[in-house]
C-alpha atoms as a PDB file:
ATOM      1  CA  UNK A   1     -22.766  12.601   0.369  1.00  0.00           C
ATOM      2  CA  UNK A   2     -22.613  12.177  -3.284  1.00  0.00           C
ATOM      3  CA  UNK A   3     -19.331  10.127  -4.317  1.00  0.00           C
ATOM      4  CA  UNK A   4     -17.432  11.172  -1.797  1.00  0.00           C
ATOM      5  CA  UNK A   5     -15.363  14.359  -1.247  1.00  0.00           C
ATOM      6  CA  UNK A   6     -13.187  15.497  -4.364  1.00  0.00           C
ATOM      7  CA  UNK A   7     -14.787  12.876  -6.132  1.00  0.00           C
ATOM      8  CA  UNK A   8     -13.915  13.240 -10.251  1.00  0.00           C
ATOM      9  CA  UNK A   9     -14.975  11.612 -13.221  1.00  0.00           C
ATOM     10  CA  UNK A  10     -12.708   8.610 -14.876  1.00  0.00           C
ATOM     11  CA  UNK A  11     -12.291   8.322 -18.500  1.00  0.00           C
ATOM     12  CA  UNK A  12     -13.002   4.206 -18.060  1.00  0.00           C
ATOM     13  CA  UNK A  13     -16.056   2.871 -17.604  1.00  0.00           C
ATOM     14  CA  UNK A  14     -16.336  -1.050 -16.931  1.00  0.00           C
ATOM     15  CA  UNK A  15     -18.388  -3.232 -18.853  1.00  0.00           C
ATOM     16  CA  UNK A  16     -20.914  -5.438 -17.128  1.00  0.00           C
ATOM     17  CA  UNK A  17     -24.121  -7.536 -17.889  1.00  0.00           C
ATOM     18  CA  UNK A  18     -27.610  -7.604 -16.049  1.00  0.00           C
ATOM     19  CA  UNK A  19     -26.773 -10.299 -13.041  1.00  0.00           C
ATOM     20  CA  UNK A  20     -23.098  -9.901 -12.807  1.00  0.00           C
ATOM     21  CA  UNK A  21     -21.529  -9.691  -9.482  1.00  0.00           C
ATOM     22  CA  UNK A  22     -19.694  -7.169  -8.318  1.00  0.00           C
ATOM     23  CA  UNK A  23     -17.205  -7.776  -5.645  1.00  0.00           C
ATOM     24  CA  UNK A  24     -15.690  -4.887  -3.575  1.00  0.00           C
ATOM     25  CA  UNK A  25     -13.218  -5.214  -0.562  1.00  0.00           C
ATOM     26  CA  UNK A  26     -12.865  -2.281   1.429  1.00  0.00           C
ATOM     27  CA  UNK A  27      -9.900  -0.838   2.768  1.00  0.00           C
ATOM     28  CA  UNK A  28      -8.414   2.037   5.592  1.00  0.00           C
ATOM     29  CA  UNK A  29      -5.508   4.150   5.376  1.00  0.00           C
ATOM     30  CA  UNK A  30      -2.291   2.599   4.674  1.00  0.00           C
ATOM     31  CA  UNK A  31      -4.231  -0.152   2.582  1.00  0.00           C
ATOM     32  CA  UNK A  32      -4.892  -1.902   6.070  1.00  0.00           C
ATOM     33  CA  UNK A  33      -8.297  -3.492   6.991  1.00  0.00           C
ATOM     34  CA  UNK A  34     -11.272  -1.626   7.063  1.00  0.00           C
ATOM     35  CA  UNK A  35     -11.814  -0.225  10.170  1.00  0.00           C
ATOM     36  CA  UNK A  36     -15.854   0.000  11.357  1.00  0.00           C
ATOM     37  CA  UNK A  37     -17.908  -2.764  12.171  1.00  0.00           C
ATOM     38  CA  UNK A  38     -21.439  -1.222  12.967  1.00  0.00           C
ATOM     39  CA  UNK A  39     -23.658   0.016  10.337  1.00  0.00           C
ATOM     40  CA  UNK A  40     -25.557  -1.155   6.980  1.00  0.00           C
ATOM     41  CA  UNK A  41     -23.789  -1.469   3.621  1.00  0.00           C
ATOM     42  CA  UNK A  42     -25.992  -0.418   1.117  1.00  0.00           C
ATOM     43  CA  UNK A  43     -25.631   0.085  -3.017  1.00  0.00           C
ATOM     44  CA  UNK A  44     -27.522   2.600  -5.729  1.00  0.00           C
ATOM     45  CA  UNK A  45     -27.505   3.017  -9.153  1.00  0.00           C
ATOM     46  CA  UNK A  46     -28.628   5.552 -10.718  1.00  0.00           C
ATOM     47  CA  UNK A  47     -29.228   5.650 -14.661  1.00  0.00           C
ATOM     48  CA  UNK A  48     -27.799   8.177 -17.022  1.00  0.00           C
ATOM     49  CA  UNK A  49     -29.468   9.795 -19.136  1.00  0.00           C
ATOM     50  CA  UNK A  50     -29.516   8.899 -22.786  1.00  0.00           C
ATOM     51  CA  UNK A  51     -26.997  10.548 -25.172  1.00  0.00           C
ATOM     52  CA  UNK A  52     -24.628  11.145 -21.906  1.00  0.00           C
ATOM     53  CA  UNK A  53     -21.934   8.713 -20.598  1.00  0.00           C
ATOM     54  CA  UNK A  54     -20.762   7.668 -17.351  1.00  0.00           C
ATOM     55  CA  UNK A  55     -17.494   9.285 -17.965  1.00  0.00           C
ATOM     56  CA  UNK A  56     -19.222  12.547 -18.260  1.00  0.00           C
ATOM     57  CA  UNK A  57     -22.297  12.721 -16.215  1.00  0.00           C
ATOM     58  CA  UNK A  58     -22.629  14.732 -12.912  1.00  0.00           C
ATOM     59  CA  UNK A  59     -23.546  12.805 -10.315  1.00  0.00           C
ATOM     60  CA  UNK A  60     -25.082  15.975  -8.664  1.00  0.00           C
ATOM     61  CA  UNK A  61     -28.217  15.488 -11.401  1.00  0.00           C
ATOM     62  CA  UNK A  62     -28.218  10.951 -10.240  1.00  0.00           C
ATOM     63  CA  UNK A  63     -31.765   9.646  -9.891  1.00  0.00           C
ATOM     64  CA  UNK A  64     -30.256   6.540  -7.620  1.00  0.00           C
ATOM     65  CA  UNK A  65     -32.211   3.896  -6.620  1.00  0.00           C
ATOM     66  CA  UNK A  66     -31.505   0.633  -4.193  1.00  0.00           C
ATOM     67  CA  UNK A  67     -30.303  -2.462  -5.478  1.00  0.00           C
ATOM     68  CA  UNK A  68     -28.973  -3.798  -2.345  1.00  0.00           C
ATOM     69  CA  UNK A  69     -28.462  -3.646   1.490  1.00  0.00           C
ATOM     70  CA  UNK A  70     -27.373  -5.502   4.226  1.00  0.00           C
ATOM     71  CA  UNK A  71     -27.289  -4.906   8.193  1.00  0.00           C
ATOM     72  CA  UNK A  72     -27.414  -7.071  10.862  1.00  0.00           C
ATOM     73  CA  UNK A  73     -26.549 -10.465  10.490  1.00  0.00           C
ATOM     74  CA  UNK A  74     -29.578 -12.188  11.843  1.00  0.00           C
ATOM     75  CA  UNK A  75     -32.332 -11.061  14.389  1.00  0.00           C
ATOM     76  CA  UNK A  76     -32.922  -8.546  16.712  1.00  0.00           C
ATOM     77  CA  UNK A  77     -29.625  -7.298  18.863  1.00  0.00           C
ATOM     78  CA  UNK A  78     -27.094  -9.675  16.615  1.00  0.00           C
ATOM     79  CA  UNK A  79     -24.103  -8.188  14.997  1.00  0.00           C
ATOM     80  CA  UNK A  80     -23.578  -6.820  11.927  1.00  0.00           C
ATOM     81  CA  UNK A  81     -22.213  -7.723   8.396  1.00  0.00           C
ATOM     82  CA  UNK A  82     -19.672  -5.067   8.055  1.00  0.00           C
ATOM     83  CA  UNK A  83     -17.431  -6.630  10.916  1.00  0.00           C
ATOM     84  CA  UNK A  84     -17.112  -9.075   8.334  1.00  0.00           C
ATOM     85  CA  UNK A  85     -15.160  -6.139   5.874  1.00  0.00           C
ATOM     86  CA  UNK A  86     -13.154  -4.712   9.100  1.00  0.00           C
ATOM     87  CA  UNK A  87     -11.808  -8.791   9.987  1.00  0.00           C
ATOM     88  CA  UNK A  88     -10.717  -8.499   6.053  1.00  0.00           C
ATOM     89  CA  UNK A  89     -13.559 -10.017   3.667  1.00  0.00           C
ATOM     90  CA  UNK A  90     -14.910  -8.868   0.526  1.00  0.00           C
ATOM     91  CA  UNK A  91     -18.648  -8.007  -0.137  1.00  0.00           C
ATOM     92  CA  UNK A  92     -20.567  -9.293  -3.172  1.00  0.00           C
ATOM     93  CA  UNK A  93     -23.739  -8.088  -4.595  1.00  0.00           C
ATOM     94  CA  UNK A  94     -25.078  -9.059  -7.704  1.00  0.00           C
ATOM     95  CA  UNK A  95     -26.091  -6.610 -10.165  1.00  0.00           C
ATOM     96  CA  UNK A  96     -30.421  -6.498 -11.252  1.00  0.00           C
ATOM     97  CA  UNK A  97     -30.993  -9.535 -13.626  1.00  0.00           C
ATOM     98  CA  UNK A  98     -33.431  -7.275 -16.260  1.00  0.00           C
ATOM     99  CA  UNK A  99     -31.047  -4.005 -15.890  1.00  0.00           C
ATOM    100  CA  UNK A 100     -31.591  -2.206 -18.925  1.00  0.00           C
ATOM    101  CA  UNK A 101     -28.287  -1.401 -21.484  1.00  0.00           C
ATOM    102  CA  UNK A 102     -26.750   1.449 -20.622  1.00  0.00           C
ATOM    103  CA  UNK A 103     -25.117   3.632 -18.619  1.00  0.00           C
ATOM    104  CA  UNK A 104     -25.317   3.664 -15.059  1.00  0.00           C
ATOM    105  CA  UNK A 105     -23.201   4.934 -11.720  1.00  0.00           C
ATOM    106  CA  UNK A 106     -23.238   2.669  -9.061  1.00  0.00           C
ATOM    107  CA  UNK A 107     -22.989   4.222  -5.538  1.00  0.00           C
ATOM    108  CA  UNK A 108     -22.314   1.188  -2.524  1.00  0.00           C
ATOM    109  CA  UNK A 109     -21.847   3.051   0.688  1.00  0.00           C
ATOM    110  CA  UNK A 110     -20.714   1.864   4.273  1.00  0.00           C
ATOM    111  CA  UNK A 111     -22.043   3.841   7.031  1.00  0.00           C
ATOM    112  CA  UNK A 112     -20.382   3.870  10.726  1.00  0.00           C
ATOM    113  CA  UNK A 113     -22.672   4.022  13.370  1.00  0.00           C
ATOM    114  CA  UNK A 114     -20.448   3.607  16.577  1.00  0.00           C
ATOM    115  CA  UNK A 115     -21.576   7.340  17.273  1.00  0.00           C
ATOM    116  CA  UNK A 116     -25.194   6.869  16.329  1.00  0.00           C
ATOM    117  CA  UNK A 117     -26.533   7.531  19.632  1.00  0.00           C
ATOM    118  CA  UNK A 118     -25.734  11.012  19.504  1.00  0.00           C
ATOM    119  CA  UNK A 119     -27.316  13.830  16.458  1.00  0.00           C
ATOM    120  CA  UNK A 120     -25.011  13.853  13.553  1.00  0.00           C
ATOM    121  CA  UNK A 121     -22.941  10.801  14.755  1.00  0.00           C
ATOM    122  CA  UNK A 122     -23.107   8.460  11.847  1.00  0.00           C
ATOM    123  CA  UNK A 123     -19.987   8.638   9.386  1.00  0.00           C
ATOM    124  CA  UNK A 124     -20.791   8.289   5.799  1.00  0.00           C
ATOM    125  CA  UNK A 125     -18.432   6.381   3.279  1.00  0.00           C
ATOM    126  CA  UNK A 126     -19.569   6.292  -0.151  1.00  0.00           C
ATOM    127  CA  UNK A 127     -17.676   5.370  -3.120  1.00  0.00           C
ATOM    128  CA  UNK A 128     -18.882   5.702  -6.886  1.00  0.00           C
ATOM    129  CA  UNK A 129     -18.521   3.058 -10.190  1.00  0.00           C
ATOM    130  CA  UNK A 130     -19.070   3.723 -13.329  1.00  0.00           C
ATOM    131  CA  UNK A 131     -20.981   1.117 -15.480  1.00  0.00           C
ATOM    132  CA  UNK A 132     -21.954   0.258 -18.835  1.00  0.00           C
ATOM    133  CA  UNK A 133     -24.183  -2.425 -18.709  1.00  0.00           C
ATOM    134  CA  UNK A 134     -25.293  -3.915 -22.536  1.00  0.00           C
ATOM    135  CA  UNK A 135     -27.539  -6.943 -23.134  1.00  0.00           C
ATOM    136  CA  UNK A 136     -31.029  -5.683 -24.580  1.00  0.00           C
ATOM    137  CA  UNK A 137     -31.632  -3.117 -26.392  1.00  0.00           C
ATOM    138  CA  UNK A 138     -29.267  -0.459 -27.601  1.00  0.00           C
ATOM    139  CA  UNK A 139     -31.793   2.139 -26.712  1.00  0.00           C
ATOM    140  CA  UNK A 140     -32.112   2.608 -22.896  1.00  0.00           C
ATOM    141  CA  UNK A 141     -35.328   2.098 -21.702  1.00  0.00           C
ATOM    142  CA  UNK A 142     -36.670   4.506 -18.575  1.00  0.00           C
ATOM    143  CA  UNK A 143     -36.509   2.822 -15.135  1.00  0.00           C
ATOM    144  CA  UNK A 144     -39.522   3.125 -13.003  1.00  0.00           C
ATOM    145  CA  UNK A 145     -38.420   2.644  -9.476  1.00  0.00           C
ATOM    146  CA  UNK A 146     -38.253   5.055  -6.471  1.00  0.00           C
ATOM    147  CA  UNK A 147     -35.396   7.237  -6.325  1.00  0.00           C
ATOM    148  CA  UNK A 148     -32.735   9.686  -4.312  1.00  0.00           C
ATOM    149  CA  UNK A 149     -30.436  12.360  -4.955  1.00  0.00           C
ATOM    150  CA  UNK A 150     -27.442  13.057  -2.874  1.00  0.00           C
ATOM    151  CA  UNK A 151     -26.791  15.248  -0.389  1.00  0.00           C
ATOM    152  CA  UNK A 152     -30.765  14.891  -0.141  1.00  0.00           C
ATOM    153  CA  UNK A 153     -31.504  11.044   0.289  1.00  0.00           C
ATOM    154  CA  UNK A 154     -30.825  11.400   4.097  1.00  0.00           C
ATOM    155  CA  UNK A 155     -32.127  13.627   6.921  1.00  0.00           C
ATOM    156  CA  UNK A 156     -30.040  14.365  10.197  1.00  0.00           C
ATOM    157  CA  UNK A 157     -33.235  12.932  12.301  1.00  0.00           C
ATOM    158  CA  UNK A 158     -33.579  10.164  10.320  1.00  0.00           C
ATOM    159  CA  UNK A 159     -33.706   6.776  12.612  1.00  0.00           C
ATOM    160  CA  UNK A 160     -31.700   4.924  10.792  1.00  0.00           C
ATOM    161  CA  UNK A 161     -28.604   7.384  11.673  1.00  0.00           C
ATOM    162  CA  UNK A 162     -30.174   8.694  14.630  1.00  0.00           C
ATOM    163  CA  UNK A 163     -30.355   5.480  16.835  1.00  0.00           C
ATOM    164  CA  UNK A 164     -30.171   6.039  20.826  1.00  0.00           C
ATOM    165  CA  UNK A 165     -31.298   2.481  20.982  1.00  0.00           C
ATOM    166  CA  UNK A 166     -28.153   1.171  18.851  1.00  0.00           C
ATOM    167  CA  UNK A 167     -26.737  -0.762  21.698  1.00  0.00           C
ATOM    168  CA  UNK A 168     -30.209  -2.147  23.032  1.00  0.00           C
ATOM    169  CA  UNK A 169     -30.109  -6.161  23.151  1.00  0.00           C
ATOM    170  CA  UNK A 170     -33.283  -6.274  21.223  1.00  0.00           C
ATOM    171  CA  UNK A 171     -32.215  -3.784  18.789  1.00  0.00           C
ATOM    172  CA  UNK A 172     -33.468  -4.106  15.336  1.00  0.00           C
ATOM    173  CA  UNK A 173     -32.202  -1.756  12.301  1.00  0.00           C
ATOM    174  CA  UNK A 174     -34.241   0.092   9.715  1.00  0.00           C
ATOM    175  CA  UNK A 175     -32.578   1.285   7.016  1.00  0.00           C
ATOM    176  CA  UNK A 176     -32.018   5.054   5.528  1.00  0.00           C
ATOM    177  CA  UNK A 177     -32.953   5.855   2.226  1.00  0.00           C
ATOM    178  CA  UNK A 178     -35.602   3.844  -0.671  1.00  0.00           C
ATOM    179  CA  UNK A 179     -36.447   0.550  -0.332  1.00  0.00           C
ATOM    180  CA  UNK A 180     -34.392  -1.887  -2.056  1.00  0.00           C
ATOM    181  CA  UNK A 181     -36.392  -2.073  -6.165  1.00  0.00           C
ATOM    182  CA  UNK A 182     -38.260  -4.982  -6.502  1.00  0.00           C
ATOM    183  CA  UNK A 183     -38.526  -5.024 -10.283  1.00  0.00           C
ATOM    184  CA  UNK A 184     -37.643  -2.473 -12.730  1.00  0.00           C
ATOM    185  CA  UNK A 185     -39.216  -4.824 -13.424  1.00  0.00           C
ATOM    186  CA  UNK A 186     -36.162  -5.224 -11.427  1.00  0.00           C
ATOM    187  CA  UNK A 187     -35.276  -8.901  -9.101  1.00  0.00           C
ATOM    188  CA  UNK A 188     -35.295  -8.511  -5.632  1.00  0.00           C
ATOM    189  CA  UNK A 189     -31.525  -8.122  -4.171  1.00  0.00           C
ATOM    190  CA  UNK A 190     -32.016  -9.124  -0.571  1.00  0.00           C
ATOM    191  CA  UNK A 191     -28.971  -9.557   1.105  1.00  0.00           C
ATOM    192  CA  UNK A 192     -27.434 -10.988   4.399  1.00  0.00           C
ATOM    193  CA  UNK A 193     -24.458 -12.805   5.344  1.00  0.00           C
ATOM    194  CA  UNK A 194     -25.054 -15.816   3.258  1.00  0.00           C
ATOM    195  CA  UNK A 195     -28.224 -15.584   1.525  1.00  0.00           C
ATOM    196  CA  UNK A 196     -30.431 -13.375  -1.208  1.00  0.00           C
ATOM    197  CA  UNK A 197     -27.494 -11.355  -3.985  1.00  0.00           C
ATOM    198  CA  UNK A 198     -25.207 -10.703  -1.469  1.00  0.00           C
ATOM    199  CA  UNK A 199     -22.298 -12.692  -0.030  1.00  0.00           C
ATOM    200  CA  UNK A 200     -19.568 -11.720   2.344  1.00  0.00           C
ATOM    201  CA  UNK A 201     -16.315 -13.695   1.516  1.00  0.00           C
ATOM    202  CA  UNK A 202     -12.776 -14.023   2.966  1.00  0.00           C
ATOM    203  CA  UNK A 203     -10.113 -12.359   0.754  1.00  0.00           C
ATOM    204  CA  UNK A 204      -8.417   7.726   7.796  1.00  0.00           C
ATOM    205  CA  UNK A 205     -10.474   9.858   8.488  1.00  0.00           C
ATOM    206  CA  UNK A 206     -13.928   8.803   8.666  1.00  0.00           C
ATOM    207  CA  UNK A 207     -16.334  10.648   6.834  1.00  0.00           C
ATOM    208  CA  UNK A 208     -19.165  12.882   8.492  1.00  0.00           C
ATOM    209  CA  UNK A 209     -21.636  15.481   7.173  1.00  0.00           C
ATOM    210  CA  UNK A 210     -18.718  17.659   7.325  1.00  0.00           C
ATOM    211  CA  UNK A 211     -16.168  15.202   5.983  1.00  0.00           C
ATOM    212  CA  UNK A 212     -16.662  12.691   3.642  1.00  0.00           C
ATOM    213  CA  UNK A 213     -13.178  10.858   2.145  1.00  0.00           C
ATOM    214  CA  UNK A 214     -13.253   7.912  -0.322  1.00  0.00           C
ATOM    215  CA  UNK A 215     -11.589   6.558  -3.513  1.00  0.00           C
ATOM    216  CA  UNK A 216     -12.199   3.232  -5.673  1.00  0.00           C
ATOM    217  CA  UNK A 217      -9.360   1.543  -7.309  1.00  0.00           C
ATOM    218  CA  UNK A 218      -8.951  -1.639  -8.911  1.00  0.00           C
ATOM    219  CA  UNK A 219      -7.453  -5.482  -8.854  1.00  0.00           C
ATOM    220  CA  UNK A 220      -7.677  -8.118 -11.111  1.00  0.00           C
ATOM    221  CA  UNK A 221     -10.433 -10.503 -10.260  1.00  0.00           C
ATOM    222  CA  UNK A 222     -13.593 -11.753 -12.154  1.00  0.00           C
ATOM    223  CA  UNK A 223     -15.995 -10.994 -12.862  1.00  0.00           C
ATOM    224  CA  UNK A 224     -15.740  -6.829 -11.383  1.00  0.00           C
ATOM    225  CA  UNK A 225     -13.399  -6.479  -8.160  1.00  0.00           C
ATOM    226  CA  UNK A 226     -13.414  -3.020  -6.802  1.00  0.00           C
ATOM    227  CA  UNK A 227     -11.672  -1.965  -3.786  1.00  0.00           C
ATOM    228  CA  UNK A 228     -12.927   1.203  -2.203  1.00  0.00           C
ATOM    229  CA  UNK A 229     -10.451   3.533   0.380  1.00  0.00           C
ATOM    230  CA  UNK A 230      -9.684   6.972   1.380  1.00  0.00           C
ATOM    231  CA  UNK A 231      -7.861   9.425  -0.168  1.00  0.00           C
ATOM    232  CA  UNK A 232      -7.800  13.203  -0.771  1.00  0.00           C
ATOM    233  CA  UNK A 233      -8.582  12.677  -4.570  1.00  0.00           C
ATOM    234  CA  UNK A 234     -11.498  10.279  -5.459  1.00  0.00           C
ATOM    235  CA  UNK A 235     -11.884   8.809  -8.828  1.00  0.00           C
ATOM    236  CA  UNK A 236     -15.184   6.958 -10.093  1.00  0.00           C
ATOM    237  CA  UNK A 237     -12.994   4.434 -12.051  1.00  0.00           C
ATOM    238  CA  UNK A 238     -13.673   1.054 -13.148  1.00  0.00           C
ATOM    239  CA  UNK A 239     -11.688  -1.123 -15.826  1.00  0.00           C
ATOM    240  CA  UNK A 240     -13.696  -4.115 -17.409  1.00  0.00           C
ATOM    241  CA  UNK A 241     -11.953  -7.250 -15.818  1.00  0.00           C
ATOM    242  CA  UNK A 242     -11.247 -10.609 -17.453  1.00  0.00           C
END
């Protein structure tokens, strides 16, 4: 539930700015499409500490909080955003326009939930980043927003991975975990389809509260393209990009 299983510190950390977007296209085994369509996309960061790195922190000690989350596409009982990834698109978020400098681990997770209707259905994906974000002030300056740890920022009879209804035609989702931060003074990062800081462009084993399986690698495309999979080794690596 934190970075995945086996996840492991990378000795690069990427270099970004406060309102940079990050673009991520997800892949299955065998580098083939993603393969899940139902269930929210969501993205954390969490802050490290001053006088620690990204390189080095434990993500077991991450305060994360919500930058960014998207479901459905539209209303009640419409479909959802992440058959966009599995038919081959990328997601883009955009990263907190007054992010302090810093350090930071970003943590965008998919979650599955074909098998929602039962207890302990929904299949977890997260992958982890490692940021440095400068602009501002050398010194980083405390964020005041409301935060998670992992395992922890979920519970098993939580209705947002709990959901009998999840087939229902007026079915409307609420999602796990913090509400997206509104300021840190942070801007709001609403997302959808094709509006707020998020935007959904062309371009294993699932993971379970007993199995969780991810890895983050990267490709060559401005301004930070980050392509998350699964593998038995997962490495929170992220290269600046020009």
């Amino acid at each position: 539930m934190n970075c995945g299983i086996g996840a492991v510190p990378a000795a690069q950390v990427a270099a970004a700015n406060p309102g940079d977007k990050v673009t991520l296209s997800w892949k299955s085994g065998e580098n083939k499409n993603w393969g899940h369509s139902i269930g929210p996309i969501m993205t954390y960061l969490a802050q490290v500490p001053a006088g620690q790195t990204a390189d080095k922190f434990n993500t077991r000690n991450a305060k994360f909080f919500k930058i960014d989350q998207t479901g459905q596409t539209g209303g009640a009982g419409t479909g959802w955003v992440q058959a966009s990834i599995k038919g081959g698109k990328t997601y883009t978020l955009t990263l907190p326009s007054d992010l302090p400098a810093g350090d930071y681990i970003m943590r965008h997770e998919l979650i599955a939930l074909h098998f929602a209707q039962k207890k302990d259905g929904a299949q977890f994906y997260p992958s982890c980043i490692q940021l440095r974000v400068g602009g501002g002030s050398n010194a980083p300056k405390a964020i005041s927003a409301q935060t998670v740890s992992f395992p922890g920022g979920y519970t098993a009879n939580d209705k947002s991975l709990f959901v009998p209804d999840l087939f229902k035609n007026n079915f409307v989702y609420a999602f796990p975990g913090p509400p997206v931060v509104k300021s840190l003074g942070a801007a709001s990062a609403k997302s959808s389809l094709n509006l707020g800081n998020s935007t959904i462009e062309d371009g294993s084993k699932p993971e379970t509260t007993e199995s969780k399986k991810a890895k983050s690698k990267n490709d060559k495309r401005s301004p930070l393209y980050i392509t998350p999979s699964h593998s038995r080794v997962h490495s929170r690596v992220m290269r600046h990009l020009v």
